[in-house]
C-alpha atoms as a PDB file:
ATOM      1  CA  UNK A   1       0.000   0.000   0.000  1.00  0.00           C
ATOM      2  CA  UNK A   2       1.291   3.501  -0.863  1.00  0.00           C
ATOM      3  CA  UNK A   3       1.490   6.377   1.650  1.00  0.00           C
ATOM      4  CA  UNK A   4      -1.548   8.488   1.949  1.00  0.00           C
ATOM      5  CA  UNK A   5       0.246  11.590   1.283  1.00  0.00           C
ATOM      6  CA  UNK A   6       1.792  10.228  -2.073  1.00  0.00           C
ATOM      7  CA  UNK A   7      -0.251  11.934  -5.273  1.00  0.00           C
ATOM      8  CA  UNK A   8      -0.095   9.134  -8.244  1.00  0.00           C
ATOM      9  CA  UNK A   9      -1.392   9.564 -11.756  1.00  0.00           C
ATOM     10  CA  UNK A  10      -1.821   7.088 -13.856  1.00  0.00           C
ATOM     11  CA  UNK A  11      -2.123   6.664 -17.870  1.00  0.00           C
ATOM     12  CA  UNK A  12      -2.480   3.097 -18.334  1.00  0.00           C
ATOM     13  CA  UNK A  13      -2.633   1.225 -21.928  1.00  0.00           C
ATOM     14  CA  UNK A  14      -6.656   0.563 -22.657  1.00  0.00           C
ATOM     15  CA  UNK A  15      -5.536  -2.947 -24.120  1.00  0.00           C
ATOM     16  CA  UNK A  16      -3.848  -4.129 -20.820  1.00  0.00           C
ATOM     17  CA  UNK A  17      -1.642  -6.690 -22.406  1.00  0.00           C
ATOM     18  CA  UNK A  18      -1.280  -9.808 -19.965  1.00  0.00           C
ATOM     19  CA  UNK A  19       2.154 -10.262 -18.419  1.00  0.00           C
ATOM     20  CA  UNK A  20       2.737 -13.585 -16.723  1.00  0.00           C
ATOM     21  CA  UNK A  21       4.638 -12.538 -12.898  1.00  0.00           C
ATOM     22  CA  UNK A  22       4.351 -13.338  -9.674  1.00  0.00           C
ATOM     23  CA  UNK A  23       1.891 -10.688  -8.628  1.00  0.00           C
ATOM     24  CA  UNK A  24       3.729  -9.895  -4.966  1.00  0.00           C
ATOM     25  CA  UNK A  25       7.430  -9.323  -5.890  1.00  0.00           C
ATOM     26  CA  UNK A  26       6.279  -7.505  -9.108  1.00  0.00           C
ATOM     27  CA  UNK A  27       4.021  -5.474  -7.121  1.00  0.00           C
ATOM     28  CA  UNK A  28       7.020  -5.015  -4.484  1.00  0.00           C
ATOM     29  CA  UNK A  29       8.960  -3.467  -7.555  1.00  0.00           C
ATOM     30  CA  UNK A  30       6.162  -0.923  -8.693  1.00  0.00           C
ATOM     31  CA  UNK A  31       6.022   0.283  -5.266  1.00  0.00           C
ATOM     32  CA  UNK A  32       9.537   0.833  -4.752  1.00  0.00           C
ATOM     33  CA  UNK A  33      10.087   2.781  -7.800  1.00  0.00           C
ATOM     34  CA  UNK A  34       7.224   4.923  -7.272  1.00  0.00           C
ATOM     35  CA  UNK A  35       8.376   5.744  -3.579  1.00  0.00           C
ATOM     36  CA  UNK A  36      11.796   6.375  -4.957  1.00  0.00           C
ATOM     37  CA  UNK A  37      10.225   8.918  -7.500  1.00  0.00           C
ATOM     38  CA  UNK A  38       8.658  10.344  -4.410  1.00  0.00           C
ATOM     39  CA  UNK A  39      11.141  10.765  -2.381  1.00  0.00           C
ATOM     40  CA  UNK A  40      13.547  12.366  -5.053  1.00  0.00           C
ATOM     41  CA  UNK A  41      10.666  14.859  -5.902  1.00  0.00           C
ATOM     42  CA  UNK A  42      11.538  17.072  -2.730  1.00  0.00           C
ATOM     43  CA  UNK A  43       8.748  19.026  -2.425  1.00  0.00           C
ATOM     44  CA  UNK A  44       9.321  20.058  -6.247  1.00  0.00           C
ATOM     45  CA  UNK A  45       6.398  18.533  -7.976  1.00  0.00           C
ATOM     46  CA  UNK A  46       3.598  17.520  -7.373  1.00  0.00           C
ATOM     47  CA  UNK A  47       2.611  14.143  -8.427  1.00  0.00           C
ATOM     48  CA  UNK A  48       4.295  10.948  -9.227  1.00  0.00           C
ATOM     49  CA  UNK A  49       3.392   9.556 -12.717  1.00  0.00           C
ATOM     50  CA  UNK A  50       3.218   5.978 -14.201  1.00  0.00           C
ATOM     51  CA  UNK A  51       2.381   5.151 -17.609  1.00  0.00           C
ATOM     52  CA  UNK A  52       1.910   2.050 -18.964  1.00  0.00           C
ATOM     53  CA  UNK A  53       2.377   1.090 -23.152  1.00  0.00           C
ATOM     54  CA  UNK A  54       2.717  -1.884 -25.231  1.00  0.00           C
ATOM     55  CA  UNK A  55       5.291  -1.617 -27.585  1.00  0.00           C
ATOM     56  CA  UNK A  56       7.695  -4.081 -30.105  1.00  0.00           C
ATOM     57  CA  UNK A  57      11.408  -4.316 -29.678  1.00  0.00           C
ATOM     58  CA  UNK A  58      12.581  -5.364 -32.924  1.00  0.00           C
ATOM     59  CA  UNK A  59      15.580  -2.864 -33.611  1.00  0.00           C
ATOM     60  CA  UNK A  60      18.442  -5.135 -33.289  1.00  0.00           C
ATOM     61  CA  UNK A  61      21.989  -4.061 -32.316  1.00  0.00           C
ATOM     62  CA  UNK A  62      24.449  -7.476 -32.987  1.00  0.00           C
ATOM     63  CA  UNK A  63      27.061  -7.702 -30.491  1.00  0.00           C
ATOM     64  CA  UNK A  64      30.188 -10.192 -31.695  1.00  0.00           C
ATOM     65  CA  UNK A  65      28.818 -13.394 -29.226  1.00  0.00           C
ATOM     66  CA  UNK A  66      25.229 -12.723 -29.987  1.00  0.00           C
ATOM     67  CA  UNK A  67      22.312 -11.673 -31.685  1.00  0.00           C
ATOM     68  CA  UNK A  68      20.565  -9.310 -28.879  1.00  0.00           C
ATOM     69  CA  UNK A  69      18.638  -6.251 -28.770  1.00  0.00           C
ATOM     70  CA  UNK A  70      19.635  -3.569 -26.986  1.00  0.00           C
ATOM     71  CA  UNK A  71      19.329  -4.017 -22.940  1.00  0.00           C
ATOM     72  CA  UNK A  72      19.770  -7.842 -23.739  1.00  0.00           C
ATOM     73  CA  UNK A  73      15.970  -8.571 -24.783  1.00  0.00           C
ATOM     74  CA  UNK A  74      14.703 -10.749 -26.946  1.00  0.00           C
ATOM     75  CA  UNK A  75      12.589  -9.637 -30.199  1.00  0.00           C
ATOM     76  CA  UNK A  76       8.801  -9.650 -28.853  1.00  0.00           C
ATOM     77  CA  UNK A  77       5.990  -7.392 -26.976  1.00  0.00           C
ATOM     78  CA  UNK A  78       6.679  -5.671 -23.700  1.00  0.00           C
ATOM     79  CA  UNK A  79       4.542  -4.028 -21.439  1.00  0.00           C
ATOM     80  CA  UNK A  80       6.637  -0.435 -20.791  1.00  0.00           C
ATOM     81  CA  UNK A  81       6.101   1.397 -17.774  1.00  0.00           C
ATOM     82  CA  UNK A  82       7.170   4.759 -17.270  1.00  0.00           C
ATOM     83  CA  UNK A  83       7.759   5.835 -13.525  1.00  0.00           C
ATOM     84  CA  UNK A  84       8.319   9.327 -12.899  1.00  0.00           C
ATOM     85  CA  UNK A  85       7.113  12.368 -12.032  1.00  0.00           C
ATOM     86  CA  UNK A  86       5.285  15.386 -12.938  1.00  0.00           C
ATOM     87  CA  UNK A  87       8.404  17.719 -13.484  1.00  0.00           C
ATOM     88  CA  UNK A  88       9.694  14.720 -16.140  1.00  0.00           C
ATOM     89  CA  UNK A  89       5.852  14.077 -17.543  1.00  0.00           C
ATOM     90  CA  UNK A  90       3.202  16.371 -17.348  1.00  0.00           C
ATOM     91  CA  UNK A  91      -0.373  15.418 -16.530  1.00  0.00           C
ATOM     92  CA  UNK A  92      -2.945  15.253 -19.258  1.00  0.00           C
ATOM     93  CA  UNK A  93      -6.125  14.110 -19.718  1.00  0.00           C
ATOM     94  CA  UNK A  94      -5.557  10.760 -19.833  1.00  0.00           C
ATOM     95  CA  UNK A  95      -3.940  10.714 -16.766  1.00  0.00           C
ATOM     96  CA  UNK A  96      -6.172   9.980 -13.707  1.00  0.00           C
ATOM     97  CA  UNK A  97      -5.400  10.518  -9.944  1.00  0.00           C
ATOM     98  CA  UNK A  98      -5.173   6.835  -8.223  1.00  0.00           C
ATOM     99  CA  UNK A  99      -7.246   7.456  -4.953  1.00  0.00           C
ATOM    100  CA  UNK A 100      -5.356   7.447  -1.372  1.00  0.00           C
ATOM    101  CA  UNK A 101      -5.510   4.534   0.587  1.00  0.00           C
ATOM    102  CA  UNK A 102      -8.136   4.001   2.902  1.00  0.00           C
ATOM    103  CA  UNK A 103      -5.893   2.130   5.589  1.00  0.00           C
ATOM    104  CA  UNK A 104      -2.323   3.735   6.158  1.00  0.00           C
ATOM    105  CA  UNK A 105       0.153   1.303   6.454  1.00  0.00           C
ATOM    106  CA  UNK A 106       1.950   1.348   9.983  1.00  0.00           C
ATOM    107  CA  UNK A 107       5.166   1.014   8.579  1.00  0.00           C
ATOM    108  CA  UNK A 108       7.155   3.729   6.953  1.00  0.00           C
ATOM    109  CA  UNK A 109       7.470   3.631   3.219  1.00  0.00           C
ATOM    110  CA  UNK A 110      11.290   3.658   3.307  1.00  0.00           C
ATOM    111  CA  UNK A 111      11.001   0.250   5.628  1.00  0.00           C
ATOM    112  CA  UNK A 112       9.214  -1.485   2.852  1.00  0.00           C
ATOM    113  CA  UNK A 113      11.144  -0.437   0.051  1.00  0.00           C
ATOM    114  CA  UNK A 114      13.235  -2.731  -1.727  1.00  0.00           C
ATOM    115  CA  UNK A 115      16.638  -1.323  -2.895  1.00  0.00           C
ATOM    116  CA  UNK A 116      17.765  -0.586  -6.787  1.00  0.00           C
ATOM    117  CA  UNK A 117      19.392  -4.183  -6.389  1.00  0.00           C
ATOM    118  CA  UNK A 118      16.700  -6.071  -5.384  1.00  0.00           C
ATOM    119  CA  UNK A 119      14.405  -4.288  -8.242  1.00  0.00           C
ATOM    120  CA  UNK A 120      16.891  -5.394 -10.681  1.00  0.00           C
ATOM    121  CA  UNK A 121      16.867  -8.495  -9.451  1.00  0.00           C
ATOM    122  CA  UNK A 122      13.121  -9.248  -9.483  1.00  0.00           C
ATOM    123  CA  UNK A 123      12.694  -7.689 -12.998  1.00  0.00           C
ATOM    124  CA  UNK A 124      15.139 -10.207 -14.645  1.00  0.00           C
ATOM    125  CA  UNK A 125      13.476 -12.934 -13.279  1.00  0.00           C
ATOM    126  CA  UNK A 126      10.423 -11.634 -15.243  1.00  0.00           C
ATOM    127  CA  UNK A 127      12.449 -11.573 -17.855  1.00  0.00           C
ATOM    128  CA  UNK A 128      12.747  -8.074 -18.853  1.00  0.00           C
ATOM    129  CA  UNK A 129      14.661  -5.054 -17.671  1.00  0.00           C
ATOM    130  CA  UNK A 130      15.042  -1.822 -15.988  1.00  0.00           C
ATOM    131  CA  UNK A 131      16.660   1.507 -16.164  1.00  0.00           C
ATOM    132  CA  UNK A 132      17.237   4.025 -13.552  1.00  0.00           C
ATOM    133  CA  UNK A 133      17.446   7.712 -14.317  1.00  0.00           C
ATOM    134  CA  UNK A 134      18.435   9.719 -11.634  1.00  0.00           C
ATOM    135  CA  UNK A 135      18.778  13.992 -11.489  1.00  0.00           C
ATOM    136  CA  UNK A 136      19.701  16.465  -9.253  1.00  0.00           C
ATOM    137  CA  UNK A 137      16.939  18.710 -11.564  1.00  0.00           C
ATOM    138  CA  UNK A 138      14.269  16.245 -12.314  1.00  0.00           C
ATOM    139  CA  UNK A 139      14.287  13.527  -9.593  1.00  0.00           C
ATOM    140  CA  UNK A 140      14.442  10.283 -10.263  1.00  0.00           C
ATOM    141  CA  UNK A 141      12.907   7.740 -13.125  1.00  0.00           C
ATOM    142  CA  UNK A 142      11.732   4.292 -14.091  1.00  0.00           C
ATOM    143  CA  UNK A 143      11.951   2.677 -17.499  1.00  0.00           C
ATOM    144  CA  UNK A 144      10.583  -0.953 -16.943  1.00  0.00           C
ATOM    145  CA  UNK A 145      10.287  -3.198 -19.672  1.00  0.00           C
ATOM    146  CA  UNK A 146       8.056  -6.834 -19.438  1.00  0.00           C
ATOM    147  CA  UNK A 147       7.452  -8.746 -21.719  1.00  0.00           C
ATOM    148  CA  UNK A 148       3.677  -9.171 -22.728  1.00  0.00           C
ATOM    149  CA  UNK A 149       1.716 -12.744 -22.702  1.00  0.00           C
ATOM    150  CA  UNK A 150       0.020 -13.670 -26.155  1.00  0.00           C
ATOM    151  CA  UNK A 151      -3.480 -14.120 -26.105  1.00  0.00           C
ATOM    152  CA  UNK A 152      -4.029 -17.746 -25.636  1.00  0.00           C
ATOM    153  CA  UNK A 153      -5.364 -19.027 -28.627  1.00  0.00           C
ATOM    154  CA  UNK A 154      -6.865 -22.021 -30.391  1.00  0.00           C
ATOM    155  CA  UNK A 155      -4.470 -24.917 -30.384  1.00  0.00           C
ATOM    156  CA  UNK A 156      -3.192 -26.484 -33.453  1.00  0.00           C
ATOM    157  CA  UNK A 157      -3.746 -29.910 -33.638  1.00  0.00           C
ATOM    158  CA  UNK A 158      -3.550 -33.132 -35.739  1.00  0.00           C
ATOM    159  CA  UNK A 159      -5.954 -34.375 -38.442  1.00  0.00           C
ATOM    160  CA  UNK A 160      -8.040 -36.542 -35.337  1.00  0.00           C
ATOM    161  CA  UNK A 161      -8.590 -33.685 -33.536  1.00  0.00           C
ATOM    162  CA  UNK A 162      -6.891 -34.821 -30.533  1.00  0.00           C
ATOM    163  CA  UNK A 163      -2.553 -34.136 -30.396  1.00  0.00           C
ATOM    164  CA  UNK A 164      -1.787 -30.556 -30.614  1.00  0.00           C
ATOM    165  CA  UNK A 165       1.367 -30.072 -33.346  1.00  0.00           C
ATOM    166  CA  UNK A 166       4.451 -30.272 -31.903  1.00  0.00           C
ATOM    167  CA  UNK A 167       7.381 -27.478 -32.529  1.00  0.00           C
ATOM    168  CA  UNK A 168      11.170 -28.394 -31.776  1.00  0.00           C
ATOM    169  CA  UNK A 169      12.965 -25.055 -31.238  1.00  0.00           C
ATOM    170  CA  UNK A 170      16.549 -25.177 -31.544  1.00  0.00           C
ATOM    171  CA  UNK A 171      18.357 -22.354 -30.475  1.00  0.00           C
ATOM    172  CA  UNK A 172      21.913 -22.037 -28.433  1.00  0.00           C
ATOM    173  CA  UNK A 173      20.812 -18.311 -26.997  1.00  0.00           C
ATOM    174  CA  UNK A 174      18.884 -19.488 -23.747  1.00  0.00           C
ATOM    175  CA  UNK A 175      17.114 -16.308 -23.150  1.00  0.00           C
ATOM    176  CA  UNK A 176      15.006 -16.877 -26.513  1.00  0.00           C
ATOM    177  CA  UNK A 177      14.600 -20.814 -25.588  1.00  0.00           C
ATOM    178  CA  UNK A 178      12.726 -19.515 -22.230  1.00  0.00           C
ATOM    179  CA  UNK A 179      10.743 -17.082 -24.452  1.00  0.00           C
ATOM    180  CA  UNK A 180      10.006 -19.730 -26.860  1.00  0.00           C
ATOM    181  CA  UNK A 181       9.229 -21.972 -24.331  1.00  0.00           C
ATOM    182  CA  UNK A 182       6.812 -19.817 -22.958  1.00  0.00           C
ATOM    183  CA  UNK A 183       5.285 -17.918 -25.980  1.00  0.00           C
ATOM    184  CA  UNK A 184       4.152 -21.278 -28.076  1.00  0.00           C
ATOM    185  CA  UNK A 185       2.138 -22.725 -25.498  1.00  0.00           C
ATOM    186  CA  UNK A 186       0.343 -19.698 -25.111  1.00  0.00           C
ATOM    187  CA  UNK A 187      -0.576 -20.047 -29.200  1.00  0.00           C
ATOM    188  CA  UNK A 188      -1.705 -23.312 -29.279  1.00  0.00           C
ATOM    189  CA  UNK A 189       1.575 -25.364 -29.849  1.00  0.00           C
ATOM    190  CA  UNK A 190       3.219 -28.253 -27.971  1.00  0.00           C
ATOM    191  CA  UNK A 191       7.228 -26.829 -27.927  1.00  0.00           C
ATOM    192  CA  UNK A 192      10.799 -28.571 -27.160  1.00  0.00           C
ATOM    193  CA  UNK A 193      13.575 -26.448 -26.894  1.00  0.00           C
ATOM    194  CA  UNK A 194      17.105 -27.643 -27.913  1.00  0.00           C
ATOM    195  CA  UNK A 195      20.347 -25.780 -27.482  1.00  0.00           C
ATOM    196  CA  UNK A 196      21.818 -27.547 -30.454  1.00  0.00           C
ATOM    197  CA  UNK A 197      21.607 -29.302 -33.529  1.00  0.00           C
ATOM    198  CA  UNK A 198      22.752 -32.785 -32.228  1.00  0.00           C
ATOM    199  CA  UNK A 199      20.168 -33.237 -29.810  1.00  0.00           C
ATOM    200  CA  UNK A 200      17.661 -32.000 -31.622  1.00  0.00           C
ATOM    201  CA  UNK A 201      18.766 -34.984 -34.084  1.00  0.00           C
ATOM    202  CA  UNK A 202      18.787 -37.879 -31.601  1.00  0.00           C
ATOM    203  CA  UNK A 203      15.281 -36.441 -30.850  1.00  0.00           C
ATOM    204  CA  UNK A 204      14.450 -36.593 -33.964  1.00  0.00           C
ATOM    205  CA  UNK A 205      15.741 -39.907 -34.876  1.00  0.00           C
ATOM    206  CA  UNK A 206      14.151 -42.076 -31.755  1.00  0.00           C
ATOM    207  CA  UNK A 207      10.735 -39.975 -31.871  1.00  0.00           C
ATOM    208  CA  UNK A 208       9.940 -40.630 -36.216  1.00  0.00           C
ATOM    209  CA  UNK A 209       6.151 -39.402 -35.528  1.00  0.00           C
ATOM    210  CA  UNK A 210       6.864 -36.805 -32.353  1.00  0.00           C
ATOM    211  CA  UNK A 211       7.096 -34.062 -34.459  1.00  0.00           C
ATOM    212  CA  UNK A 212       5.651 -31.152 -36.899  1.00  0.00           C
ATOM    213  CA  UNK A 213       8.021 -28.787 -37.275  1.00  0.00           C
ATOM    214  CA  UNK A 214      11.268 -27.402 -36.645  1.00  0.00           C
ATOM    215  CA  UNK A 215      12.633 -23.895 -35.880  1.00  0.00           C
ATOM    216  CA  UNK A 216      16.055 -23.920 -36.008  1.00  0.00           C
ATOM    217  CA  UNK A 217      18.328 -20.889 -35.487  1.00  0.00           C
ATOM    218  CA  UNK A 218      20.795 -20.480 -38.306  1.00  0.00           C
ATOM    219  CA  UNK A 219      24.079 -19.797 -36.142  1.00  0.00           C
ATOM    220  CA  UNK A 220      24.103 -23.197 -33.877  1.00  0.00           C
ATOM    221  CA  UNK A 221      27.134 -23.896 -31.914  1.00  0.00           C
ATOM    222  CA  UNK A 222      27.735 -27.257 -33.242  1.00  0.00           C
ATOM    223  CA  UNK A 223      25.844 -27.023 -36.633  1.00  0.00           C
ATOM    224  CA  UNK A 224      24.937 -24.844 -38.531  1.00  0.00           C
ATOM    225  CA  UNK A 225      21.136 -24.016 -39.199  1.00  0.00           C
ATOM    226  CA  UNK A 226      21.517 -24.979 -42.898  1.00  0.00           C
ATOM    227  CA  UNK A 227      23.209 -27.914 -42.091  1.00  0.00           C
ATOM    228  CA  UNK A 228      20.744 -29.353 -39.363  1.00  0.00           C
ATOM    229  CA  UNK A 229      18.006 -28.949 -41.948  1.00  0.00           C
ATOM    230  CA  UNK A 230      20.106 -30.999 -44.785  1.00  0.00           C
ATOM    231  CA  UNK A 231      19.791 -33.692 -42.126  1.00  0.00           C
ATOM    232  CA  UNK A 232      16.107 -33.077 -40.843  1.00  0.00           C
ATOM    233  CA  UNK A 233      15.619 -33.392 -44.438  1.00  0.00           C
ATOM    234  CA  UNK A 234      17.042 -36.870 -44.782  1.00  0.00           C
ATOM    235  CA  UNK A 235      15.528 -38.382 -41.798  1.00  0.00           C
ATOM    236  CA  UNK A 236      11.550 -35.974 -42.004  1.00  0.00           C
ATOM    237  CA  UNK A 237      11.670 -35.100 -45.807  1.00  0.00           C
ATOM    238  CA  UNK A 238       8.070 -33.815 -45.108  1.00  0.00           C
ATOM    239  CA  UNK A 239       8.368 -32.261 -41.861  1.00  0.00           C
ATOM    240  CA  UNK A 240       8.498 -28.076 -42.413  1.00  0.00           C
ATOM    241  CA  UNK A 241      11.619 -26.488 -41.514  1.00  0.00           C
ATOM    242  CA  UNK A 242      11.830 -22.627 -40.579  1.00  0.00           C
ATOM    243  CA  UNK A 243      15.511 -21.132 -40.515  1.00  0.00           C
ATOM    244  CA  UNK A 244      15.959 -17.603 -38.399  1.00  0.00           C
ATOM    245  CA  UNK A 245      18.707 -15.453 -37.716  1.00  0.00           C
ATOM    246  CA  UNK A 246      19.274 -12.140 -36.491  1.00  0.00           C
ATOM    247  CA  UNK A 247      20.751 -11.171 -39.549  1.00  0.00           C
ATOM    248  CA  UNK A 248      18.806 -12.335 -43.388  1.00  0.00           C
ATOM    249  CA  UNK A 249      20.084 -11.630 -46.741  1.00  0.00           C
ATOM    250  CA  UNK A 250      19.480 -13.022 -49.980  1.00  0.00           C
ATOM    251  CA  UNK A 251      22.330 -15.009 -49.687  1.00  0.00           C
ATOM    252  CA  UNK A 252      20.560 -17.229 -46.789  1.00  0.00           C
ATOM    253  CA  UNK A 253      17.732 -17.103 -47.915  1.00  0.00           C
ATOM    254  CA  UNK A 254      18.692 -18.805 -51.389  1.00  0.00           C
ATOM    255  CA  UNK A 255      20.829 -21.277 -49.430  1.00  0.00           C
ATOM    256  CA  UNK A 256      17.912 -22.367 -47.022  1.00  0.00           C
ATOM    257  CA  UNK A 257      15.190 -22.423 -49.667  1.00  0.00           C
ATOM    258  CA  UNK A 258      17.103 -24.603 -51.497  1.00  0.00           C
ATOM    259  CA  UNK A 259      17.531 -26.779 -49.159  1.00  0.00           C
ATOM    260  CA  UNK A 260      13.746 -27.005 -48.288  1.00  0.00           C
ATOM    261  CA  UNK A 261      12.949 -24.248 -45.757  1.00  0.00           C
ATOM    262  CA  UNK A 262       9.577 -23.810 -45.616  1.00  0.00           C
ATOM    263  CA  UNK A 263      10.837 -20.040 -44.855  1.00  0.00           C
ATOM    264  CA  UNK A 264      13.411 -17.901 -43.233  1.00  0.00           C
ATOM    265  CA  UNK A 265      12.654 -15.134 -40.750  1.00  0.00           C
ATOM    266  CA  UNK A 266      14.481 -12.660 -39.078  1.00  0.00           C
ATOM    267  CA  UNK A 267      14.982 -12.973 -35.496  1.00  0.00           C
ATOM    268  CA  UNK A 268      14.260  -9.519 -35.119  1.00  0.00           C
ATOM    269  CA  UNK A 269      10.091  -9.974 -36.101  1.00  0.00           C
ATOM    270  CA  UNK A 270       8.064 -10.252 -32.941  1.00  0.00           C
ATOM    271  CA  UNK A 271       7.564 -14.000 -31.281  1.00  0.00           C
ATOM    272  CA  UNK A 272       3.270 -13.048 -32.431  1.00  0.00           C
ATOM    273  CA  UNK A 273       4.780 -13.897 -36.048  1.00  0.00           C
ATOM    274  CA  UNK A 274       6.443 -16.819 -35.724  1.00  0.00           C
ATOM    275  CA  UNK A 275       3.595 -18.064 -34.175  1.00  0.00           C
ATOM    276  CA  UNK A 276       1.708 -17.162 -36.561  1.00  0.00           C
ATOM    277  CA  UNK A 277       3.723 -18.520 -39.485  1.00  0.00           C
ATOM    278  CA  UNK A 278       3.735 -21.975 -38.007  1.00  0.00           C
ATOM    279  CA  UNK A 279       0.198 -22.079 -36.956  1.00  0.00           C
ATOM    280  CA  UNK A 280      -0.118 -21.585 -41.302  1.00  0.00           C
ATOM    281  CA  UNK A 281       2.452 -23.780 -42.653  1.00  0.00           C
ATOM    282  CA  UNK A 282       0.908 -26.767 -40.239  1.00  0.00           C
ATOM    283  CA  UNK A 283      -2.510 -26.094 -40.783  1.00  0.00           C
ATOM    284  CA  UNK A 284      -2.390 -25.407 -44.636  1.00  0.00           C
ATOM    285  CA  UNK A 285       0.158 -27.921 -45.090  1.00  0.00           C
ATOM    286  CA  UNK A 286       0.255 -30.609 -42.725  1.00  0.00           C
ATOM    287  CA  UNK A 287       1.701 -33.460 -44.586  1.00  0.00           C
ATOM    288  CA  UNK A 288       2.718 -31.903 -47.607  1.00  0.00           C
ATOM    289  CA  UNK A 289       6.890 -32.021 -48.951  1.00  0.00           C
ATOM    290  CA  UNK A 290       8.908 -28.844 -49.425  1.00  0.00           C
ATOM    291  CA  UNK A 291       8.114 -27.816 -52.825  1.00  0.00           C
ATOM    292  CA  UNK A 292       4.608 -26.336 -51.354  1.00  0.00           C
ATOM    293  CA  UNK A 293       5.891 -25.359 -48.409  1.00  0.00           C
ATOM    294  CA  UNK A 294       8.006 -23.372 -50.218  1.00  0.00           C
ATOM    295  CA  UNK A 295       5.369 -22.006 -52.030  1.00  0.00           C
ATOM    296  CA  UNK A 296       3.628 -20.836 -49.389  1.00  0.00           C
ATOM    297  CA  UNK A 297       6.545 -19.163 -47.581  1.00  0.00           C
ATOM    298  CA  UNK A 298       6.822 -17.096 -50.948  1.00  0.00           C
ATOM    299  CA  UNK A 299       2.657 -16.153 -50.339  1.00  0.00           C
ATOM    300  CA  UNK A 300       3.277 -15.189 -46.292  1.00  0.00           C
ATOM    301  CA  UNK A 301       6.531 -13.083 -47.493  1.00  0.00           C
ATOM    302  CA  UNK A 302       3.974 -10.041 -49.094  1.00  0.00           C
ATOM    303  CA  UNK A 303       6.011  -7.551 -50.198  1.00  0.00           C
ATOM    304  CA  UNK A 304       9.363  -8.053 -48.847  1.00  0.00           C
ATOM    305  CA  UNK A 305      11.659 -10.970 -50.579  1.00  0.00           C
ATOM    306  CA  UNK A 306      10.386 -14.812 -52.030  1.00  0.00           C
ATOM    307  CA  UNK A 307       9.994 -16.737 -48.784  1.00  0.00           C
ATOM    308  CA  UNK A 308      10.712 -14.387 -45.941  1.00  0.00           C
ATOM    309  CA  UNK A 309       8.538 -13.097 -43.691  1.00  0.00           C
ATOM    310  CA  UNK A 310       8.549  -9.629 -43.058  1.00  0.00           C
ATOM    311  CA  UNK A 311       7.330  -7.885 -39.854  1.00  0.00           C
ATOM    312  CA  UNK A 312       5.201  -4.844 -40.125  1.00  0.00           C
END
C-alpha cells in the first residue's frame, strides 16, 4: 500500500496486455520505484506519474557473441512502464489521480522499500529489464520493460482432432529458448527447446512421428542451421523447416530455400509472427513435402523478398 500523502497519476494502456509474474514481488517493484520517484521529488512537484504502453522491440543491435537487442531482450511485446514524475511528464487528460488509501500502512514507506538491487533483481526474473534515471533537476525515473503474454489461442492440432502439433525449437541463446518456451504454449503449440543441432537430431531420430516442425536458429554452436536442416531433411523429408537469424540476406535465404525451408525469418520480427507462421504452414500444409511449403513461404513473405517473412 502507498502512503496516503503520495499523489499518483496514472495513464495506463486501454488494451492491458497480460504479463505472466508473480503478482507480490512484481508489485514489491512498482512500489519501490514509485516511492523512490517520491522521495527524489523534494517538495518540487507535485505528483508521481506511471504510464503504462505496449510496444515491439525489434531494432536489433548485434554484439560479436550474440544476436541481442539492446538491454539484452529478446525480439517480442513488452509491457513499458514509465515511472516518474510530474516535473519529467506532465499530466494530461488521460492521466487519472489513483485514490489514497483508505488504511495507512503502519510502517514507513522507506522500511518497505526494496533497494535498486533487489528491483533489478526481481525484474530479470520476469524476464525483462530496468533503467534508472536519476537527477539532481528532475528527480528520479523508471523505465521498466516486461514482456507481454500472447493471447491464448486455439491450439493447433492433428488431423483426429486430438494431439496438438508439436514445434522443436533449436536455439543455443537461452534467453530466446525460455521465451520460446513460454510464448508457443500460449498459441496453441506443444514446444521442445534444444540448445543444439545434435540433440535436436537424436530427438528426432528415436521420436519418427513426435514431431511437426522445426525452428532452427541459423548460427548453432555445433551445426549450422543450414546444415541441421540438410539432415532433418534426410531423416523428415516432409516435416516443415523454418531457418531464423538475427541477420537475413538473400544469400541465406537462397541457401535455405534450397535446401527445403519452408521459410526464413528474421529474429528480429516479434515471437506473435512466428507463431503465426507456423500455426499456417501446419494447418495449410500438414503433410505436404517442401516444394509447397516453399510455395507458401513465398505467399506469407507479401512484399518483402520470395519466402521471408517480413514484420510490419
Amino acid at each position: 500500500m502507498l502512503p496516503a500523502e503520495l499523489d499518483v497519476a496514472i495513464d495506463v494502456s486501454r488494451d492491458q496486455p497480460r504479463v505472466r509474474a508473480l503478482s507480490q514481488p512484481l508489485e514489491d517493484v512498482l512500489f519501490s520505484a514509485c516511492v523512490v520517484a517520491w522521495q527524489s521529488m523534494a517538495g518540487l512537484a507535485t505528483q508521481v506519474v506511471v504510464e503504462s504502453m505496449e510496444v515491439v522491440l525489434d531494432d536489433v543491435v548485434l554484439s560479436p557473441d550474440a544476436e541481442i537487442l539492446q538491454g539484452g531482450l529478446p525480439p517480442r511485446r513488452y509491457v513499458r512502464l514509465v515511472i516518474s514524475d510530474s516535473r519529467r511528464t506532465e499530466v494530461g487528460p488521460l492521466h487519472f489521480l489513483m485514490p489514497p488509501p483508505a488504511v495507512v500502512d503502519d510502517q514507513p514507506a522507506s522500511a518497505r522499500r526494496l533497494s535498486l538491487k533487489q528491483m533489478h533483481e526481481v525484474v530479470a526474473r520476469h524476464r525483462g529489464t530496468i533503467n534508472v534515471s536519476a537527477q539532481a533537476s528532475l528527480g528520479t525515473a523508471f523505465d521498466i520493460y516486461l514482456p507481454t503474454v500472447m493471447p491464448l489461442d486455439v491450439p493447433v492440432v492433428s488431423d483426429s482432432g486430438t494431439d496438438i502439433k508439436h514445434v522443436l525449437y533449436v536455439d543455443d541463446y537461452e534467453a530466446m529458448r525460455e521465451l520460446v518456451s513460454e510464448s508457443l504454449p500460449d498459441a496453441g503449440f506443444r514446444v521442445s527447446c534444444f540448445e543444439n543441432g545434435k540433440d535436436a537430431l537424436r530427438f528426432l531420430q528415436s521420436n519418427w512421428f513426435g514431431c511437426d516442425a522445426v525452428v532452427s536458429d541459423y548460427k548453432l554452436m555445433d551445426l549450422s542451421g543450414i546444415e541441421l536442416l540438410k539432415q532433418i531433411r534426410r531423416l523428415h523429408p516432409g516435416i516443415p523447416v523454418i531457418i531464423i537469424s538475427g541477420y537475413v540476406d538473400e544469400a541465406l535465404r537462397s541457401m535455405a530455400h534450397a535446401q527445403g525451408a519452408a521459410l526464413v525469418v528474421s529474429k528480429t520480427d516479434d515471437l506473435d509472427d512466428l507463431c503465426q507462421a507456423l500455426r499456417q504452414v501446419l494447418v495449410t500444409v500438414p503433410e505436404t513435402g517442401c516444394r509447397q511449403i516453399h510455395g507458401l513461404g513465398q505467399s506469407l513473405g507479401a512484399a518483402a523478398s520470395p519466402s521471408t517473412l517480413s514484420c510490419g
